[in-house]
Protein backbone atom coordinates (compact mmCIF):
# COMPACT_ATOMS: atom_id res chain seq x y z
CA UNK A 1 -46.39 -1.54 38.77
CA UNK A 2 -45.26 -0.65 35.30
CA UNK A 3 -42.49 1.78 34.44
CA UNK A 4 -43.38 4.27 31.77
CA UNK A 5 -40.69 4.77 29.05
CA UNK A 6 -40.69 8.92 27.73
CA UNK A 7 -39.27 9.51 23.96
CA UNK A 8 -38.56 12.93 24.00
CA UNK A 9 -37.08 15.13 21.04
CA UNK A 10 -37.01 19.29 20.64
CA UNK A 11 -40.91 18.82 19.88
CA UNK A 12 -41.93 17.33 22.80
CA UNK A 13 -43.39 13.80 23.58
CA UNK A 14 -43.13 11.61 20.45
CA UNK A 15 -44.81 8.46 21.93
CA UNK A 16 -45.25 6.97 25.01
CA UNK A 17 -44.19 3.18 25.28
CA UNK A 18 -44.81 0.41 28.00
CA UNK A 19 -41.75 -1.00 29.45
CA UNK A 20 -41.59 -5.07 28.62
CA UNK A 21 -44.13 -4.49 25.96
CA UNK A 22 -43.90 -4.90 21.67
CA UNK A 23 -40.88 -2.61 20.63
CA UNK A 24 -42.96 -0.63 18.33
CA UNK A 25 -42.85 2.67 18.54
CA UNK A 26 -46.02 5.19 17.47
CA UNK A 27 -45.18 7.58 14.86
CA UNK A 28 -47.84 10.60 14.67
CA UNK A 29 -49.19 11.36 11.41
CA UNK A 30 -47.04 13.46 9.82
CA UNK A 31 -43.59 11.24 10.94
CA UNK A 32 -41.61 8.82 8.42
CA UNK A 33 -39.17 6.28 9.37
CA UNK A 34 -35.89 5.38 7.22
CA UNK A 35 -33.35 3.00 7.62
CA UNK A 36 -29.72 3.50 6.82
CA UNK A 37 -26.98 1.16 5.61
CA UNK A 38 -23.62 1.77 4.83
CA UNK A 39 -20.57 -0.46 3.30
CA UNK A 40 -17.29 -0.65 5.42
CA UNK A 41 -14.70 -0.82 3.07
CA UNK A 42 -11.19 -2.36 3.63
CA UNK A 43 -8.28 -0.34 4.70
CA UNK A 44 -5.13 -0.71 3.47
CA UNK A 45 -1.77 0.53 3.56
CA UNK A 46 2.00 -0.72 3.88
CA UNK A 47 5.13 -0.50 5.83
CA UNK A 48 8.54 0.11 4.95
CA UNK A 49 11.53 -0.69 7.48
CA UNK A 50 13.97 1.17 4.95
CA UNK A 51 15.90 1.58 1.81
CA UNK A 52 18.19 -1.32 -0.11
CA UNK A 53 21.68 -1.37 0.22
CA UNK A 54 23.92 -3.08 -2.53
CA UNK A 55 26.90 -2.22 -0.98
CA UNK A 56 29.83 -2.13 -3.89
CA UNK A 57 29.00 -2.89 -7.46
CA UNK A 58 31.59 -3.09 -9.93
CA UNK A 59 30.67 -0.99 -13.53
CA UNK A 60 28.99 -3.58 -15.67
CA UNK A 61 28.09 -6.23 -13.47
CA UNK A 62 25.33 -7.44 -11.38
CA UNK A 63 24.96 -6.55 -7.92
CA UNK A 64 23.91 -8.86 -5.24
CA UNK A 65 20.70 -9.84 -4.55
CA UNK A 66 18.50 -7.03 -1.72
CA UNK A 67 16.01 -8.27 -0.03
CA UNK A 68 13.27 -5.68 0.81
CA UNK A 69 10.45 -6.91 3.40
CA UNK A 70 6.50 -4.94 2.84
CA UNK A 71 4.40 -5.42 5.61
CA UNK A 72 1.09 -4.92 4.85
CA UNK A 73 -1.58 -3.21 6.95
CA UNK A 74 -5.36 -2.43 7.27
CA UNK A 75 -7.85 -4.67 7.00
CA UNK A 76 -7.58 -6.16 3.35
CA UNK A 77 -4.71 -7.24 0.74
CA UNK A 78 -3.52 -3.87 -0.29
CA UNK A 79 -2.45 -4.01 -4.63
CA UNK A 80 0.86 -1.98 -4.63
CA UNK A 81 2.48 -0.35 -7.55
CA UNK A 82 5.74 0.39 -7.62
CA UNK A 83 8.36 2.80 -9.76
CA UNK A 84 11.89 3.50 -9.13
CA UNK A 85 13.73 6.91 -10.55
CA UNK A 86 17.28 6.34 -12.35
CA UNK A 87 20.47 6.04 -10.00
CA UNK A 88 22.10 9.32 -9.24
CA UNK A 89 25.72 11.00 -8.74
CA UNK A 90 24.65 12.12 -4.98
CA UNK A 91 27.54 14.78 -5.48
CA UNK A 92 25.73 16.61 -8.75
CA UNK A 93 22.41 14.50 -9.30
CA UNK A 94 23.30 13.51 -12.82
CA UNK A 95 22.11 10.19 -14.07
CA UNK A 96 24.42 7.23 -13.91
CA UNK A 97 22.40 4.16 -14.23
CA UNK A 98 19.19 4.47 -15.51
CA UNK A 99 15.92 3.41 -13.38
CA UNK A 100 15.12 0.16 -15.53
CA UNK A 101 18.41 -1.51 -14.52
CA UNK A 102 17.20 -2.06 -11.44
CA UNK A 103 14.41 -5.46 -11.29
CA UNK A 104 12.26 -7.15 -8.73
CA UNK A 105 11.12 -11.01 -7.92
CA UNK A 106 9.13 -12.44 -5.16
CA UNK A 107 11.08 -15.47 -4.81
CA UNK A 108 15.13 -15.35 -3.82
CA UNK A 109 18.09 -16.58 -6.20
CA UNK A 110 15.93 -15.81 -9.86
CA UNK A 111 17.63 -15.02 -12.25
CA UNK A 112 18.13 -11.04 -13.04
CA UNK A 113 18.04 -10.85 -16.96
CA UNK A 114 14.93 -14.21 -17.12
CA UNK A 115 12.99 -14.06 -14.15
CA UNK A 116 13.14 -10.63 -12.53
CA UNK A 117 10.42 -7.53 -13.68
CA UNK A 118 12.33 -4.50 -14.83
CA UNK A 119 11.49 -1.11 -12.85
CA UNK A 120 10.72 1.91 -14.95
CA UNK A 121 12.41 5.43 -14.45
CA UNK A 122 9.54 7.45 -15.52
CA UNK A 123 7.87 9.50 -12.27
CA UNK A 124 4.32 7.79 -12.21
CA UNK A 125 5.07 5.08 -15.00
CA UNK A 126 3.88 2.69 -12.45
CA UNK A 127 4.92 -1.50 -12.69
CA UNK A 128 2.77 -3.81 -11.16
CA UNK A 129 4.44 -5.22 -8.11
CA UNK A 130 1.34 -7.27 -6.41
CA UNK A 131 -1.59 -7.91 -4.57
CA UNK A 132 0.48 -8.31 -0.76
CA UNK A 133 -1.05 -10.45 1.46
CA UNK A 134 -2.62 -9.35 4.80
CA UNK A 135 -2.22 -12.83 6.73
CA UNK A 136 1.22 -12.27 6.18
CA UNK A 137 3.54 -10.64 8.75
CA UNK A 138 6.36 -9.58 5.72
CA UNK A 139 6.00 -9.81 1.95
CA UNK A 140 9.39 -10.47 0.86
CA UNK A 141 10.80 -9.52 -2.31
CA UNK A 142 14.22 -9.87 -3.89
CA UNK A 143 16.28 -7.05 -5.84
CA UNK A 144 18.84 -6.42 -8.05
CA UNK A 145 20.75 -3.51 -10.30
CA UNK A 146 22.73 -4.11 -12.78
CA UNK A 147 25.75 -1.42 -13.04
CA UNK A 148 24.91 -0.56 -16.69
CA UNK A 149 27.01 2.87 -16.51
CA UNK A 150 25.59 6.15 -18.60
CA UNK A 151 28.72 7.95 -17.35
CA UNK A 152 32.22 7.52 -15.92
CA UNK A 153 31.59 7.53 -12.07
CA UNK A 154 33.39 6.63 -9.27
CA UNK A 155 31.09 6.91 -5.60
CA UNK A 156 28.27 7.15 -4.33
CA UNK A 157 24.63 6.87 -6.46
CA UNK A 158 21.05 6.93 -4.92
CA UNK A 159 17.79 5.88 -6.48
CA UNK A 160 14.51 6.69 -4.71
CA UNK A 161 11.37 4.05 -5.60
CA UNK A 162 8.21 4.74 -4.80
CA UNK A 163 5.17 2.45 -3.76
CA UNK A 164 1.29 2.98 -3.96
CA UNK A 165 -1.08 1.20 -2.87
CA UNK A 166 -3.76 1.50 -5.98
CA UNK A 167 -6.69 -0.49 -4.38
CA UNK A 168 -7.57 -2.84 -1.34
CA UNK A 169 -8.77 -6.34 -1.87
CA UNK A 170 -11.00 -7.76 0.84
């Protein structure tokens, strides 16, 4: 005995198909099929454990060397941009050291003035940090600031960066 196989939508019986038999399936007259295809894209985003701190940084003088750990995460090699605002008195927000004083590498022990790449302190003047990659647990890169005073201060100063991820690479 053969099982009988119903295709049923709001108009009724659409065709009536043979269990075990071709997978065709009858259209009537007035019926068109389509196919539809789609792309997935990658996702991508990144992670953040915290801020850097430099601890104490005498006026004029390099600071020791941060290192700040990106973990990537998605599906594909997210590009990140990256732009830092200027240091500020946390007590008044006036500007201390500016933003470009402070400089990135992707390797340890570079050298700040040669080897580093200089942050800029306008708000969406983005600097290309890098494509991070997703195989990757942590994407570790290595900072500096250089105390370049724009005023007499004594304390506390705070700069806020930003990252974006501008595309995904898969």
């Amino acid at each position: 005995m053969q099982t009988m196989k119903l295709l049923m939508t709001t108009f009724g019986i659409l065709a009536v198909a043979m269990l075990g038999l071709s997978p065709t399936v009858a259209m009537a007259a007035n019926e068109v099929g389509a196919t539809n295809s789609m792309t997935i894209e990658g996702t991508c985003g990144i992670t953040i454990p915290s801020g850097l701190s430099f601890g104490s940084v005498d006026a004029e003088a390099e600071s020791g060397e941060g290192q700040l750990n990106i973990t990537p995460t998605g599906n594909g090699n997210p590009e990140v941009d990256v732009y830092a605002m200027n240091w500020l008195d946390t007590s008044d927000d006036s500007i201390v050291i500016f933003g470009q004083n402070t400089k990135f590498s992707f390797a340890s022990s570079t050298d700040y003035t040669l080897e580093k790449t200089a942050m800029n302190s306008t708000a969406n003047t983005l600097i290309p940090f890098g494509t991070l990659d997703n195989a990757l647990s942590t994407n570790s890169s290595y900072w500096q600031v250089f105390a370049d005073m724009e005023k007499a201060h004594i304390g506390s100063v705070q700069q806020d960066m930003t990252f974006v991820v501008s595309d995904c690479v898969v």
